[in-house]
Protein backbone atom coordinates (compact mmCIF):
# COMPACT_ATOMS: atom_id res chain seq x y z
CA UNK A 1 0.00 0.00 0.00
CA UNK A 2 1.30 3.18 -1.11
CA UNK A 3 1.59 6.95 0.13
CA UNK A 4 1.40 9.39 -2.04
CA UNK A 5 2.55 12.71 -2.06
CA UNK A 6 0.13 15.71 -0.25
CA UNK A 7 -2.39 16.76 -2.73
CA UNK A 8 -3.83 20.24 -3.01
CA UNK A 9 -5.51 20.31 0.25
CA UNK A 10 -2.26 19.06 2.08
CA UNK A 11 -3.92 15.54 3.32
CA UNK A 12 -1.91 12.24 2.44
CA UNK A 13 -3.18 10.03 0.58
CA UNK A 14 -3.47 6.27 0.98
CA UNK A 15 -3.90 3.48 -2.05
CA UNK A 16 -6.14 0.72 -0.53
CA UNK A 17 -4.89 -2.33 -0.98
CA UNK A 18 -8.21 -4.02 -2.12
CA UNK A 19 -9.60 -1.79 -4.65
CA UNK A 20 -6.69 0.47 -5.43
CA UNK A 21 -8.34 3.85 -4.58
CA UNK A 22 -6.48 6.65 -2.84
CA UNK A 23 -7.73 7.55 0.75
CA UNK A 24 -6.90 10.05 3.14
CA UNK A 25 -4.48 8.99 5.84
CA UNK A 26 -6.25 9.98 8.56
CA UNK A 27 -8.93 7.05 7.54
CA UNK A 28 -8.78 3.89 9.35
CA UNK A 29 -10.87 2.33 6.71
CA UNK A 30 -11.57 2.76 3.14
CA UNK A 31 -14.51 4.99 2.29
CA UNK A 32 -14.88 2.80 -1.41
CA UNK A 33 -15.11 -1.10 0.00
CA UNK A 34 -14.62 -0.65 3.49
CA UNK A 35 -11.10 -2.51 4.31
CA UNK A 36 -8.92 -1.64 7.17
CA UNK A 37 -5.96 0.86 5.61
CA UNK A 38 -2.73 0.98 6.86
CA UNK A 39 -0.05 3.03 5.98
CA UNK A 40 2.97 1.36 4.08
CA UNK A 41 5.79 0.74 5.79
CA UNK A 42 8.10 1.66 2.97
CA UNK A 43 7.11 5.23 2.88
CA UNK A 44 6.47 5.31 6.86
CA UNK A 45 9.06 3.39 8.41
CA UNK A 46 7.99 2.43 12.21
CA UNK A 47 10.13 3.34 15.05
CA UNK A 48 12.13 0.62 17.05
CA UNK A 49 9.75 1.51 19.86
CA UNK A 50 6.88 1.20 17.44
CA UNK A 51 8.18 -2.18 16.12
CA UNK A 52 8.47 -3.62 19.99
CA UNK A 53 5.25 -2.31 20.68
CA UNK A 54 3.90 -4.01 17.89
CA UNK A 55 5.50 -7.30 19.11
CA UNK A 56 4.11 -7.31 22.67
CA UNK A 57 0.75 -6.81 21.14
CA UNK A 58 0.99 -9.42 19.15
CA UNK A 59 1.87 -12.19 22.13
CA UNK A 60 -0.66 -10.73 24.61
CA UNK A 61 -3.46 -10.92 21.30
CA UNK A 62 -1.72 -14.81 21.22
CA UNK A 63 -2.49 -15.23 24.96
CA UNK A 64 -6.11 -13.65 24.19
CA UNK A 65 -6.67 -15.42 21.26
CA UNK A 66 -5.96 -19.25 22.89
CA UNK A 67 -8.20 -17.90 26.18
CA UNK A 68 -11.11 -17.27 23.75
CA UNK A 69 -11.40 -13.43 24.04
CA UNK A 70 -11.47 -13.10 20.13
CA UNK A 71 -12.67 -9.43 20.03
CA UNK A 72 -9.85 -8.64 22.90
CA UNK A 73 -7.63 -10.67 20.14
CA UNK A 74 -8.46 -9.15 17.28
CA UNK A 75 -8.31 -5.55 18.15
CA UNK A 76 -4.70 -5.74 19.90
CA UNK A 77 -3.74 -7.28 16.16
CA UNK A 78 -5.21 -3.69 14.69
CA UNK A 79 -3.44 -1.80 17.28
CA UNK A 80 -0.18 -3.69 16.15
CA UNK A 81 -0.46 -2.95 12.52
CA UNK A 82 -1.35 0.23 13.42
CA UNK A 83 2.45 0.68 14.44
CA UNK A 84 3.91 -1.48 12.13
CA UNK A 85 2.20 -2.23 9.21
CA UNK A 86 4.75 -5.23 7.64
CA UNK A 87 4.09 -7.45 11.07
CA UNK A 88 3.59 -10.98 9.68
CA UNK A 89 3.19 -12.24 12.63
CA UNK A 90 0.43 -9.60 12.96
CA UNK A 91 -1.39 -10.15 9.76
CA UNK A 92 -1.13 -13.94 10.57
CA UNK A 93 -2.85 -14.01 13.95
CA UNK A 94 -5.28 -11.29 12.65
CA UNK A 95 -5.94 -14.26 9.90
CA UNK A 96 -6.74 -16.90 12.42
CA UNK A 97 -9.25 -14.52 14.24
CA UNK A 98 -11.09 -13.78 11.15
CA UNK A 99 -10.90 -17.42 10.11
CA UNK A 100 -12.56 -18.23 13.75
CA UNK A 101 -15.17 -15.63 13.60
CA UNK A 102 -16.53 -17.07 10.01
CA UNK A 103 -14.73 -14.93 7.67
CA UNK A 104 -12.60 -16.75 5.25
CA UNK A 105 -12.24 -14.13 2.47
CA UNK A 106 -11.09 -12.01 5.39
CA UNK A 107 -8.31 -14.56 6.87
CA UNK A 108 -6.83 -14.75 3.44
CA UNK A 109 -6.13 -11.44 3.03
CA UNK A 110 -4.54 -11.09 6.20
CA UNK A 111 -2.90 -14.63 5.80
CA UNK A 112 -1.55 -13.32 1.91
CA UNK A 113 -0.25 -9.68 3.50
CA UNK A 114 1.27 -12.17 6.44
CA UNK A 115 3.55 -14.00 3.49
CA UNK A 116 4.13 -11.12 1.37
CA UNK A 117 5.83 -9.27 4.37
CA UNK A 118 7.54 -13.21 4.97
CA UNK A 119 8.01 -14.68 2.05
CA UNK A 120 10.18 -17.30 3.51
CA UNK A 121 7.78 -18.74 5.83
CA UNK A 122 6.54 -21.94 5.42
CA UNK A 123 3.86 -22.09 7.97
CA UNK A 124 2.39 -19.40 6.43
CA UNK A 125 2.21 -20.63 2.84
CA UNK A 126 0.81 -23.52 3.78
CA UNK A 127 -1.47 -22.18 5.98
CA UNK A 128 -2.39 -19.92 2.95
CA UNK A 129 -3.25 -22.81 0.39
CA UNK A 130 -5.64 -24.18 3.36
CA UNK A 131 -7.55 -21.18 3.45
CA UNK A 132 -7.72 -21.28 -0.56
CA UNK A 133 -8.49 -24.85 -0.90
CA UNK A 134 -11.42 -24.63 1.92
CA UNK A 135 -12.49 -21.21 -0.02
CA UNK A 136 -12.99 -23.54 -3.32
CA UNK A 137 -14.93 -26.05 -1.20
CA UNK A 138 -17.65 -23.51 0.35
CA UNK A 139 -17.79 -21.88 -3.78
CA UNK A 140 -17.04 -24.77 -5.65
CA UNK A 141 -21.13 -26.02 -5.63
CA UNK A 142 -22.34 -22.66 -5.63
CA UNK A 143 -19.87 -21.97 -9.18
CA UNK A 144 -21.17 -25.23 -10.38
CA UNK A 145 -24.97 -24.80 -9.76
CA UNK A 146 -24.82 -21.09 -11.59
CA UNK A 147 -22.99 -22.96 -14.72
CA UNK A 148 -25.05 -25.91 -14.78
CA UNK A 149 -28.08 -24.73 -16.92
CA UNK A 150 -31.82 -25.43 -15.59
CA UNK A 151 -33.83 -28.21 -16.89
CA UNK A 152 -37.22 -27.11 -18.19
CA UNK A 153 -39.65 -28.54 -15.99
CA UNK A 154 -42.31 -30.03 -17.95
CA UNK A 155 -46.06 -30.08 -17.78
CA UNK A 156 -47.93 -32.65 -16.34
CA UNK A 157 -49.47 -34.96 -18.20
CA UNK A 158 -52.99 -35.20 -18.04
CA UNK A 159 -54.31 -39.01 -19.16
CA UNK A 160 -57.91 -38.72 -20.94
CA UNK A 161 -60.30 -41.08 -18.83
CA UNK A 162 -60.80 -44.32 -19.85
CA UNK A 163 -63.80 -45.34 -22.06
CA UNK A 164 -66.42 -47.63 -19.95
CA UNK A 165 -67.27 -50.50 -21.63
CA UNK A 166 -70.46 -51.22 -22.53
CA UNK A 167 -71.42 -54.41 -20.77
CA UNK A 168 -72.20 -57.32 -23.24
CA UNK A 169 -75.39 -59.47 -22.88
CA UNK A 170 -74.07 -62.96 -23.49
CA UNK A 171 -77.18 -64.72 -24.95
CA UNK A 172 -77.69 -68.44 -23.62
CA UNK A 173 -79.37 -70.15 -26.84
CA UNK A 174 -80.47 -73.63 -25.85
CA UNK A 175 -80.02 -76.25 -28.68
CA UNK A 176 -81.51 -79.88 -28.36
CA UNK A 177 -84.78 -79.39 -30.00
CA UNK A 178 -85.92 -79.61 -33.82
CA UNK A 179 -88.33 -76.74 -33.24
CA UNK A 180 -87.14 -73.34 -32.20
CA UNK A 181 -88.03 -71.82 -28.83
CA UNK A 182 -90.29 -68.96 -30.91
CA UNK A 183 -92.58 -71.79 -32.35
CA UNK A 184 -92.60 -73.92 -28.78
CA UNK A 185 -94.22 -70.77 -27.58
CA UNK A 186 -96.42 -69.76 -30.01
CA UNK A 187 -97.91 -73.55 -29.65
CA UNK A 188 -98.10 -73.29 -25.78
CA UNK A 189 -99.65 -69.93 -26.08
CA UNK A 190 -101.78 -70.42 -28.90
CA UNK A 191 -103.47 -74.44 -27.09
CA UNK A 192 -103.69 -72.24 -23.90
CA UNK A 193 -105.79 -69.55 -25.35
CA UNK A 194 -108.24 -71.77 -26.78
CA UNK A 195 -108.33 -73.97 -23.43
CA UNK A 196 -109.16 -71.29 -21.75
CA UNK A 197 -111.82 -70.24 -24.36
CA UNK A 198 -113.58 -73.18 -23.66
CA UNK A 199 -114.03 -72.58 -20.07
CA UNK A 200 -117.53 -70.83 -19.95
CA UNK A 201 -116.25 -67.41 -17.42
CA UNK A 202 -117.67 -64.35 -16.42
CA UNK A 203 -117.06 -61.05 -18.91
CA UNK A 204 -118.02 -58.96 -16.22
CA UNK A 205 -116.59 -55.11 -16.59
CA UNK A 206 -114.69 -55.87 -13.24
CA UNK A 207 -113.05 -59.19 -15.22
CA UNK A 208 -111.96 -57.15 -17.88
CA UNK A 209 -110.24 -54.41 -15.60
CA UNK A 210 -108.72 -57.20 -13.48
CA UNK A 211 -107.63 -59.20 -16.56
CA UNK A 212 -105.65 -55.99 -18.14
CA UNK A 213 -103.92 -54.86 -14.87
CA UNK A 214 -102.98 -58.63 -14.30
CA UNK A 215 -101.71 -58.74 -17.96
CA UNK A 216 -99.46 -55.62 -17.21
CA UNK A 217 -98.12 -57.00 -14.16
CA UNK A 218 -97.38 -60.04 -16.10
CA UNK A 219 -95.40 -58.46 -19.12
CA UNK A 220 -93.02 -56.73 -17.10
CA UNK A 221 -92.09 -59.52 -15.24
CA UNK A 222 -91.90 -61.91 -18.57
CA UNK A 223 -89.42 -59.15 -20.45
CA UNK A 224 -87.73 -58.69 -16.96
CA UNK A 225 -87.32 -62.28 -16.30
CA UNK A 226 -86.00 -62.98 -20.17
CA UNK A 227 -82.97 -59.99 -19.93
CA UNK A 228 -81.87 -62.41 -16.65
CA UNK A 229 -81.83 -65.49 -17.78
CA UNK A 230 -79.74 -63.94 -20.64
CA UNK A 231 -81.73 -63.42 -23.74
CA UNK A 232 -80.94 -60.17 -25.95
CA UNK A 233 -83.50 -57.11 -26.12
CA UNK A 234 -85.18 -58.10 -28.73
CA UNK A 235 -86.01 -62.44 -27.85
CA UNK A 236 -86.65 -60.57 -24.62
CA UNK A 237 -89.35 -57.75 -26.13
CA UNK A 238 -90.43 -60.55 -28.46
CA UNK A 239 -91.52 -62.76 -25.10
CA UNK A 240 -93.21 -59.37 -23.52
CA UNK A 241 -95.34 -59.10 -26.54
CA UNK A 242 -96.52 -62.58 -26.85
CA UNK A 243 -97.63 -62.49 -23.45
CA UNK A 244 -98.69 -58.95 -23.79
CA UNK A 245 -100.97 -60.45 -26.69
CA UNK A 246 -102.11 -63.51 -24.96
CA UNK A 247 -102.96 -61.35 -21.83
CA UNK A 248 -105.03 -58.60 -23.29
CA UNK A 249 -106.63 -61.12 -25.53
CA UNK A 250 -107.47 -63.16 -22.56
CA UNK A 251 -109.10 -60.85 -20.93
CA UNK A 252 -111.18 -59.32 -23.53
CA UNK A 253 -112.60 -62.20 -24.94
CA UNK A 254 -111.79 -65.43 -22.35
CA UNK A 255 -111.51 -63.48 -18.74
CA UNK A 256 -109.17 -62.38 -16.89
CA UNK A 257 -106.98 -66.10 -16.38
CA UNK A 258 -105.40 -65.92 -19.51
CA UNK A 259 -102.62 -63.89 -18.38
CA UNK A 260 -101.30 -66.44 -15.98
CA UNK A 261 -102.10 -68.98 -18.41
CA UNK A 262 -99.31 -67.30 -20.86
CA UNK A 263 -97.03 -66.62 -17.99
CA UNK A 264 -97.35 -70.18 -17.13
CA UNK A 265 -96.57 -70.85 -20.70
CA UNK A 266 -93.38 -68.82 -20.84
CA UNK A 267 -92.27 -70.52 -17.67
CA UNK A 268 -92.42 -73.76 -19.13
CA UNK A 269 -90.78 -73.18 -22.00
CA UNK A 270 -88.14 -70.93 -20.72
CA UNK A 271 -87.28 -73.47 -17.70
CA UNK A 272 -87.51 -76.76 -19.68
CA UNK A 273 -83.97 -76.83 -20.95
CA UNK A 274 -82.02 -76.36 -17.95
């Protein structure tokens, strides 16, 4: 760190050693980054009483320093460089009590200015590639994170919902018979409608009203019944009807038995071949 010559207002000026820019002599720190100055001792030799000074400030910041009064530590190291300014031994304790109070950007400036003032010593250098190699460790992921570039993060995926299957009606067609079930029914209907015609019974208004509402009753159930035991919509409309027929028929002309004559019919004919 230099000092330069007075300038027009008289003031010396000090270069700081971190950012280069001139100070005034009178400031302990720099008004640009804020680093301790110090005044060179090449242009402002110490005293021998200055340099002793120094020394005994720097063992009694020692003795501070290993009873754990840091701040006690730290500013008898100031007060030292303060007199003499090219104290390694200074600038190297000052480095351990930065280093202990977290600040390792600190400790290796003071640990750098300690081996530029003792070139020779070999504590210090290696002390000084410690301090580097544990500054690359606290960067190092930081350096790496900033270079590594950011992977897009993608969009989720939204799946469209699955299609519901329509459920299948698994006819059960019976096969033994010459004679399909169709014209099995149409002869059980057709000898029950004329048995019953032969029964003399009562066309009463009531008979007839009874007769329909039974015949109703009885269609549902038939078609029901047929879509269980596994016939398709249409065997299974084709029964309702029949019986539907039969039923309304029945009534109107025979009385009102003729529906469960035809739903006995379909029972028989439906059940036979199980």
């Amino acid at each position: 760190m230099a000092v330069d010559a007075d300038d027009d207002d008289g003031a010396l000026r000090v270069d700081c050693r971190r950012c280069g820019k001139q100070n005034a002599s009178s400031y302990a720190h720099c008004v640009h980054c804020g680093v301790r100055l110090m005044a060179d001792a090449g242009s402002v030799p110490p005293t021998p009483e200055a340099v002793q000074r120094a020394a005994d400030l720097v063992a009694a910041a020692r003795q501070e320093l290993a009873a754990g009064r840091r701040e006690r530590a730290r500013s008898q190291c100031e007060e030292a460089l303060a007199l003499d300014g090219r104290s390694a031994a200074a600038h190297a304790l000052l480095a351990e009590v930065l280093y202990g109070e977290g600040s390792i950007g600190g400790a290796l400036q003071e640990m750098t200015a300690a081996l530029r003032y003792d070139p020779a010593n070999t504590a210090y250098e290696r002390r000084l590639r410690e301090l580097r190699d544990e500054q690359d460790r606290a960067i190092g992921p930081l350096l790496r994170s900033l270079d590594e570039p950011r992977r897009p993060r993608r969009a989720p995926v939204r799946r469209p919902p699955r299609p519901m299957a329509a459920p299948a009606w698994k006819p059960e067609w019976r096969v033994g018979s010459s004679l399909p079930e169709w014209a099995k029914a149409a002869i059980l209907i057709g000898g029950a409608v004329l048995l019953v015609g032969l029964v003399p019974l009562l066309t009463s208004s009531v008979l007839l009203v009874l007769g329909l509402v039974l015949g109703i009753i009885i269609t549902l159930f038939v078609f029901t019944d047929a879509r269980r035991q596994g016939y398709p919509q249409a065997a299974a409309l084709g029964w309702a009807a029949l019986v539907c027929l039969a039923s309304f028929l029945g009534a109107r002309f025979f009385g009102g038995s003729a529906g469960l004559v035809a739903l006995l019919a379909y029972l028989l004919i439906t059940r036979s071949r199980r």
